[in-house]
PDB file of N, CA and C in Angstrom:
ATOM      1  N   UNK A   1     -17.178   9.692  -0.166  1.00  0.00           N
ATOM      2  CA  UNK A   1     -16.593   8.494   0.395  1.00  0.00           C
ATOM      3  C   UNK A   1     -16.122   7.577  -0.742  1.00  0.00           C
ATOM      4  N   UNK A   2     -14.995   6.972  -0.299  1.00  0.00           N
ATOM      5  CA  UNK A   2     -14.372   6.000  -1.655  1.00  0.00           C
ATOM      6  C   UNK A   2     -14.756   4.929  -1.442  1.00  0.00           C
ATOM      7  N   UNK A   3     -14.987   4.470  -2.881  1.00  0.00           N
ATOM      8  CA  UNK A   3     -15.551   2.841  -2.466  1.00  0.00           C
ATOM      9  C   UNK A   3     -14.014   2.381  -2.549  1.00  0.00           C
ATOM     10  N   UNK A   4     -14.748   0.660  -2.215  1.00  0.00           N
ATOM     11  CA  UNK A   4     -13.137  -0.293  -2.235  1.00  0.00           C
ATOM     12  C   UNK A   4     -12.430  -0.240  -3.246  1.00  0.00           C
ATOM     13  N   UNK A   5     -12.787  -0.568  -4.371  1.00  0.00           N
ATOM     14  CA  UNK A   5     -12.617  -0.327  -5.652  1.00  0.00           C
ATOM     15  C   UNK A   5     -11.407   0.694  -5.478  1.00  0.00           C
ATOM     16  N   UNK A   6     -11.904   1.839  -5.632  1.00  0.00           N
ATOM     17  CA  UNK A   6     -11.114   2.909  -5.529  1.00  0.00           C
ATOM     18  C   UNK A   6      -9.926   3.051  -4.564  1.00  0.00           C
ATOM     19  N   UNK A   7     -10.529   2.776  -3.205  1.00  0.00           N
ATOM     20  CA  UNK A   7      -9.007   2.324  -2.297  1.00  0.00           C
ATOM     21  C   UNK A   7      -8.049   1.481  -2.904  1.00  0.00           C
ATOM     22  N   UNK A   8      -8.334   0.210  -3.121  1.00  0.00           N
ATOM     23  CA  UNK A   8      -7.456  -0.833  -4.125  1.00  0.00           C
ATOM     24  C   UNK A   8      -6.589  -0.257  -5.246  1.00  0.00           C
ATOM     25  N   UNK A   9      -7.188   0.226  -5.778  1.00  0.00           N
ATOM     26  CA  UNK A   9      -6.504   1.128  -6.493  1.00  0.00           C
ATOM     27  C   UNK A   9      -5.470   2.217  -6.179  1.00  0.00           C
ATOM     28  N   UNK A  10      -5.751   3.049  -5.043  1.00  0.00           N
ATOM     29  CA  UNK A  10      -5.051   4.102  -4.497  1.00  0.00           C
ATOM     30  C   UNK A  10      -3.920   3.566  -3.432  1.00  0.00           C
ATOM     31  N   UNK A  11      -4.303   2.038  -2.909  1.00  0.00           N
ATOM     32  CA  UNK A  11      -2.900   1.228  -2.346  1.00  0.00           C
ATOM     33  C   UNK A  11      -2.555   1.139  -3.196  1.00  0.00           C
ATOM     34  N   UNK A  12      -2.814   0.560  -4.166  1.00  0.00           N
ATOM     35  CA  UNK A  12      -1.805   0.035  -5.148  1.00  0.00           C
ATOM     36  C   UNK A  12      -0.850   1.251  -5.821  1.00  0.00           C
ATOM     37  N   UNK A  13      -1.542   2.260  -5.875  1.00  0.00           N
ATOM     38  CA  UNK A  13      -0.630   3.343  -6.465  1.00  0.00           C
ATOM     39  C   UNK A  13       0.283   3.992  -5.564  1.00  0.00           C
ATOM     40  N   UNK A  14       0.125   3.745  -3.976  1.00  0.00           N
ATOM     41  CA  UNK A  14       0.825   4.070  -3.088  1.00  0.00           C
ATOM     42  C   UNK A  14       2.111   3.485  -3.086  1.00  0.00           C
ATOM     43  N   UNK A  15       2.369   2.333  -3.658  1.00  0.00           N
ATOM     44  CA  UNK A  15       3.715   1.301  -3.479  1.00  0.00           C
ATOM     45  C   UNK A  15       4.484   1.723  -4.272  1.00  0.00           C
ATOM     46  N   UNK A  16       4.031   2.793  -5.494  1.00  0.00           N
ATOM     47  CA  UNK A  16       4.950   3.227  -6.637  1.00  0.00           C
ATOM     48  C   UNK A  16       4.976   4.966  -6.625  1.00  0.00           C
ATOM     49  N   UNK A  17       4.268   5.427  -5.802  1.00  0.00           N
ATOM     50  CA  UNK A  17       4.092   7.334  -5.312  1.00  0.00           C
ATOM     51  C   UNK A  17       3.495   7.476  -4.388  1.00  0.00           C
ATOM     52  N   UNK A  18       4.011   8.447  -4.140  1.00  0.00           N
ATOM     53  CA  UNK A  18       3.493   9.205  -2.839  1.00  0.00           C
ATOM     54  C   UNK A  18       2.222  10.234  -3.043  1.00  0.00           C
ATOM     55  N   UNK A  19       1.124   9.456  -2.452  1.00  0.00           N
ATOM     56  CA  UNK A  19      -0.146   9.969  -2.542  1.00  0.00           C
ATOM     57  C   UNK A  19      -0.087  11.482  -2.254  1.00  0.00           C
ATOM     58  N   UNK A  20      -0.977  12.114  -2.734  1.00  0.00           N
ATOM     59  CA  UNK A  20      -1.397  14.081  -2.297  1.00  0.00           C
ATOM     60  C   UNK A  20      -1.876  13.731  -1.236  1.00  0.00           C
ATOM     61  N   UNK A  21      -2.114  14.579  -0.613  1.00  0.00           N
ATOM     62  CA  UNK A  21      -2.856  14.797   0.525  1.00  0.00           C
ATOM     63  C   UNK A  21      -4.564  14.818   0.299  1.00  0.00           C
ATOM     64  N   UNK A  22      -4.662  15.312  -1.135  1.00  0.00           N
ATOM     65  CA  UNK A  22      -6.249  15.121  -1.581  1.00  0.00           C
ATOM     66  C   UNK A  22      -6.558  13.407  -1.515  1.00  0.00           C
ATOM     67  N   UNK A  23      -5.629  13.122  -1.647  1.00  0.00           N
ATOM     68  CA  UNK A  23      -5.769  10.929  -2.073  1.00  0.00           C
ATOM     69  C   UNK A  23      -5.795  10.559  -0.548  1.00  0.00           C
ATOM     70  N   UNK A  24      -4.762  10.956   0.010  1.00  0.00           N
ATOM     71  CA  UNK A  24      -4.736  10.457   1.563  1.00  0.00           C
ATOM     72  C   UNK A  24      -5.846  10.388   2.771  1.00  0.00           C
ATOM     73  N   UNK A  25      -6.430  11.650   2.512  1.00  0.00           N
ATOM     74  CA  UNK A  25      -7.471  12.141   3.767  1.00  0.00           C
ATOM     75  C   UNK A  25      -8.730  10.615   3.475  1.00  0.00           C
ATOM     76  N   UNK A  26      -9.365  10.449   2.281  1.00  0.00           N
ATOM     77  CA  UNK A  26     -10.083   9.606   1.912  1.00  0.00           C
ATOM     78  C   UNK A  26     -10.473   8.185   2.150  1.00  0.00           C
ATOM     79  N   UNK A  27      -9.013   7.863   1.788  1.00  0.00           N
ATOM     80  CA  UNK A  27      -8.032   6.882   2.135  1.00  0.00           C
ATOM     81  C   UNK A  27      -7.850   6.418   3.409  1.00  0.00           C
ATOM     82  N   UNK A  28      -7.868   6.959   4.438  1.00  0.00           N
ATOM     83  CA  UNK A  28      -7.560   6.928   5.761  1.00  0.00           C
ATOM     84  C   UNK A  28      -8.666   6.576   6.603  1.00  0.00           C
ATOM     85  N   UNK A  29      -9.696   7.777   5.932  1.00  0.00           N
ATOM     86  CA  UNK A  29     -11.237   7.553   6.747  1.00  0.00           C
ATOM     87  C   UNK A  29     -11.886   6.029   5.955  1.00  0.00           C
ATOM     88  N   UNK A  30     -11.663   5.665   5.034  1.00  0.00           N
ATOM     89  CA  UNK A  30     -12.030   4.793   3.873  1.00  0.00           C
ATOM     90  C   UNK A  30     -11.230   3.482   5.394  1.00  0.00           C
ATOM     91  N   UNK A  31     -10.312   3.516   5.350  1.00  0.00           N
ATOM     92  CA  UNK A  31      -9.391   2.609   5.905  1.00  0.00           C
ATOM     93  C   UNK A  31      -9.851   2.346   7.679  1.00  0.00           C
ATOM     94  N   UNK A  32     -10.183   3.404   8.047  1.00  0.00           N
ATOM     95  CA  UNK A  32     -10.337   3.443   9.453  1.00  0.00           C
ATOM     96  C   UNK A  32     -12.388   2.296   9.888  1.00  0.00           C
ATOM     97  N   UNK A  33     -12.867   2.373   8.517  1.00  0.00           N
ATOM     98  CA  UNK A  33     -14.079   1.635   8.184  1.00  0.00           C
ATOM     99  C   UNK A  33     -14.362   0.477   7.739  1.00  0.00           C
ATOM    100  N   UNK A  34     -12.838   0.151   6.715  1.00  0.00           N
ATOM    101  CA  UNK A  34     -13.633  -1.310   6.082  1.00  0.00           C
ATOM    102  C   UNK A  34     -12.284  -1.895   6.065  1.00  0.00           C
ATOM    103  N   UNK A  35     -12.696  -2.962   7.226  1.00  0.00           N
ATOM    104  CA  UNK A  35     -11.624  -4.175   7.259  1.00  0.00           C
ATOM    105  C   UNK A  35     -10.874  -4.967   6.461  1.00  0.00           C
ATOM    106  N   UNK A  36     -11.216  -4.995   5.608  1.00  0.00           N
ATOM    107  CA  UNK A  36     -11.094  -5.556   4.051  1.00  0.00           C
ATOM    108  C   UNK A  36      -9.730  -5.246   3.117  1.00  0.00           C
ATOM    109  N   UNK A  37     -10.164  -3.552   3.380  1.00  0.00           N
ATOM    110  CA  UNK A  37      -9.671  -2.587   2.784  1.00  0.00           C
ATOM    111  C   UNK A  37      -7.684  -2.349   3.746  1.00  0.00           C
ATOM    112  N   UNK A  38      -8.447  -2.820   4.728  1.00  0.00           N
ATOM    113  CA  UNK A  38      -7.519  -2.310   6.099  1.00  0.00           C
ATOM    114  C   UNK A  38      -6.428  -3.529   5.830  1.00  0.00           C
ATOM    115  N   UNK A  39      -7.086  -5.073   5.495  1.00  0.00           N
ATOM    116  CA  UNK A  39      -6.117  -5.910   5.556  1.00  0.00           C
ATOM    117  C   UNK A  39      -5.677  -6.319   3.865  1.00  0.00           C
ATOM    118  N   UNK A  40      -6.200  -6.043   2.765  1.00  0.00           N
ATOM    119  CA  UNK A  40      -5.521  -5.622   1.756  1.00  0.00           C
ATOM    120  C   UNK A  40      -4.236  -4.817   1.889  1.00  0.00           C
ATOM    121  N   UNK A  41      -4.367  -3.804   2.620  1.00  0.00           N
ATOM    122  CA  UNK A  41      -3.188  -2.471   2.781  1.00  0.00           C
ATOM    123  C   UNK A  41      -2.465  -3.160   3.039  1.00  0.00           C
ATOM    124  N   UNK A  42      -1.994  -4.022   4.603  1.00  0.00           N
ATOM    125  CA  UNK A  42      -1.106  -4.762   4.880  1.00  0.00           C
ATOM    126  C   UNK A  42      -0.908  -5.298   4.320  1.00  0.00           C
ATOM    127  N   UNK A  43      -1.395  -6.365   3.068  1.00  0.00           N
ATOM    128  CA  UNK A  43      -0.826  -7.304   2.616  1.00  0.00           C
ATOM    129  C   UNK A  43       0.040  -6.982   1.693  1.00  0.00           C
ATOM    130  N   UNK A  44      -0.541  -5.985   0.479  1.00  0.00           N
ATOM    131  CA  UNK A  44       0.392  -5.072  -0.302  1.00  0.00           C
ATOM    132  C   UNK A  44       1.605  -4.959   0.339  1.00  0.00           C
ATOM    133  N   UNK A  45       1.417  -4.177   1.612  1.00  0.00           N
ATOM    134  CA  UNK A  45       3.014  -3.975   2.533  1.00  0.00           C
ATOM    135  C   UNK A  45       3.819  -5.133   2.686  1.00  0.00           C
ATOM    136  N   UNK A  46       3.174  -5.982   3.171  1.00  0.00           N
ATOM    137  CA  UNK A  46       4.156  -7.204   3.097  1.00  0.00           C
ATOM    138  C   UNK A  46       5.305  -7.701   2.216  1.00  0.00           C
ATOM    139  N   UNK A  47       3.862  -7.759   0.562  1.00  0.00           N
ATOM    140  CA  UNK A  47       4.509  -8.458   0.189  1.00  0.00           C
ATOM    141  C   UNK A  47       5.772  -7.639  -1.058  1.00  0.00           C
ATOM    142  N   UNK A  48       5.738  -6.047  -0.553  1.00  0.00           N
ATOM    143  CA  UNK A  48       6.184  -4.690  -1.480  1.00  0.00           C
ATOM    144  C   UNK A  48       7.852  -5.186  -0.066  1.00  0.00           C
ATOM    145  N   UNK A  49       7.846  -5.266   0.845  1.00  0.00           N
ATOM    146  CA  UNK A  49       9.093  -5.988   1.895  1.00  0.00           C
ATOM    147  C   UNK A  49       9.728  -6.597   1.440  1.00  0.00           C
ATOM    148  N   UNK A  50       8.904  -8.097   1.453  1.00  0.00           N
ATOM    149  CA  UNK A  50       9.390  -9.238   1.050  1.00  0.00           C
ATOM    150  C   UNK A  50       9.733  -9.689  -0.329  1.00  0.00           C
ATOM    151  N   UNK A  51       9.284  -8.575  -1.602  1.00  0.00           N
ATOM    152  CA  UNK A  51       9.918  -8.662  -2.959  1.00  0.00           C
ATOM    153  C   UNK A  51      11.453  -7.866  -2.569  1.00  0.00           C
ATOM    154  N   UNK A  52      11.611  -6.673  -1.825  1.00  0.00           N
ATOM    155  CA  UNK A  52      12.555  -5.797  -1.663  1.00  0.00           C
ATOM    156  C   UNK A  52      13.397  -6.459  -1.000  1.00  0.00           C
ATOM    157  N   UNK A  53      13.283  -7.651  -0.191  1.00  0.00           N
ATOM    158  CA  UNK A  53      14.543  -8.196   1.109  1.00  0.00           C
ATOM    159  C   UNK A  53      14.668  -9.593  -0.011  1.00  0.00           C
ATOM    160  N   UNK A  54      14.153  -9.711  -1.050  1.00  0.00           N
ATOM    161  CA  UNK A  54      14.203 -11.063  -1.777  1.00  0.00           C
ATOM    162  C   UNK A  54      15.417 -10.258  -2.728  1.00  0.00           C
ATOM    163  N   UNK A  55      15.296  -9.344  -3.393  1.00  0.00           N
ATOM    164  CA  UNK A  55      16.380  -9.008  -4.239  1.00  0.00           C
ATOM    165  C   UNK A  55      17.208  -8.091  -4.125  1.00  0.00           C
ATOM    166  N   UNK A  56      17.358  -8.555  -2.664  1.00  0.00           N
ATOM    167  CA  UNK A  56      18.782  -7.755  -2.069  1.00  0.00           C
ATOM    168  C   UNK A  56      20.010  -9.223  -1.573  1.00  0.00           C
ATOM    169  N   UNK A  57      20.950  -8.556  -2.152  1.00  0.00           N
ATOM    170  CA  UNK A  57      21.827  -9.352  -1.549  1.00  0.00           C
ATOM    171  C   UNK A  57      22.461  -9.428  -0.291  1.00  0.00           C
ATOM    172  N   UNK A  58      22.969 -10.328   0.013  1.00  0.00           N
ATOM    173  CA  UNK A  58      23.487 -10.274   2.003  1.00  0.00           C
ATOM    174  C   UNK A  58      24.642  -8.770   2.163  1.00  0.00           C
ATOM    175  N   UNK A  59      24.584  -8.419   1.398  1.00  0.00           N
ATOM    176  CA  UNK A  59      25.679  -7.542   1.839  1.00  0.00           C
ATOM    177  C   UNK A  59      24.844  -6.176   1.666  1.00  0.00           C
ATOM    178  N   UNK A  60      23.234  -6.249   1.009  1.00  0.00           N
ATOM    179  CA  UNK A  60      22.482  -4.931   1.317  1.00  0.00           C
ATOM    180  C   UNK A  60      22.507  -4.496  -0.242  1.00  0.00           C
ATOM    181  N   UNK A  61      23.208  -4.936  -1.197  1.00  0.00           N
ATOM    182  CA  UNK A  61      22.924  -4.286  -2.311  1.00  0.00           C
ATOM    183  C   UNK A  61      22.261  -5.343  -3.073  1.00  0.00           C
ATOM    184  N   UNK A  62      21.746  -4.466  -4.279  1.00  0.00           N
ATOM    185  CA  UNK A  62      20.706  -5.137  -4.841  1.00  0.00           C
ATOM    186  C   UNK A  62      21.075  -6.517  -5.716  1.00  0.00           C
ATOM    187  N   UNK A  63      20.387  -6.941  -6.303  1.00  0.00           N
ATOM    188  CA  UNK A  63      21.109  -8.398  -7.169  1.00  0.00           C
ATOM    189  C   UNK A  63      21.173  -7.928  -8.401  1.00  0.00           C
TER     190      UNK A  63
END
């Protein structure tokens, strides 16, 4: 079982690669347990959006 630590880490590496499937399974059950962990994830997501819709320009390309 992964501690938080380790999840934190493995979101965070999620925003820049695409996890194995060895990283994922962990991850998931890790996620499906600790709330914490669960609303970290989202927030990462958010704010990995809202840097991406910040340095785009109105016409969709980048700045």
């Amino acid at each position: 079982m992964l501690k938080c630590k380790q999840v934190n880490r493995l979101l965070s590496e999620a925003q820049d690669r695409p996890l194995t499937p060895r990283e994922k399974l962990p991850l998931r059950l890790h996620l499906a347990m600790c709330d914490g962990c669960r609303v970290l994830g989202k927030q990462l997501d958010l704010l990995r959006q809202a840097s991406r819709s910040y340095f785009r320009r109105d016409d969709g390309t980048p700045r």
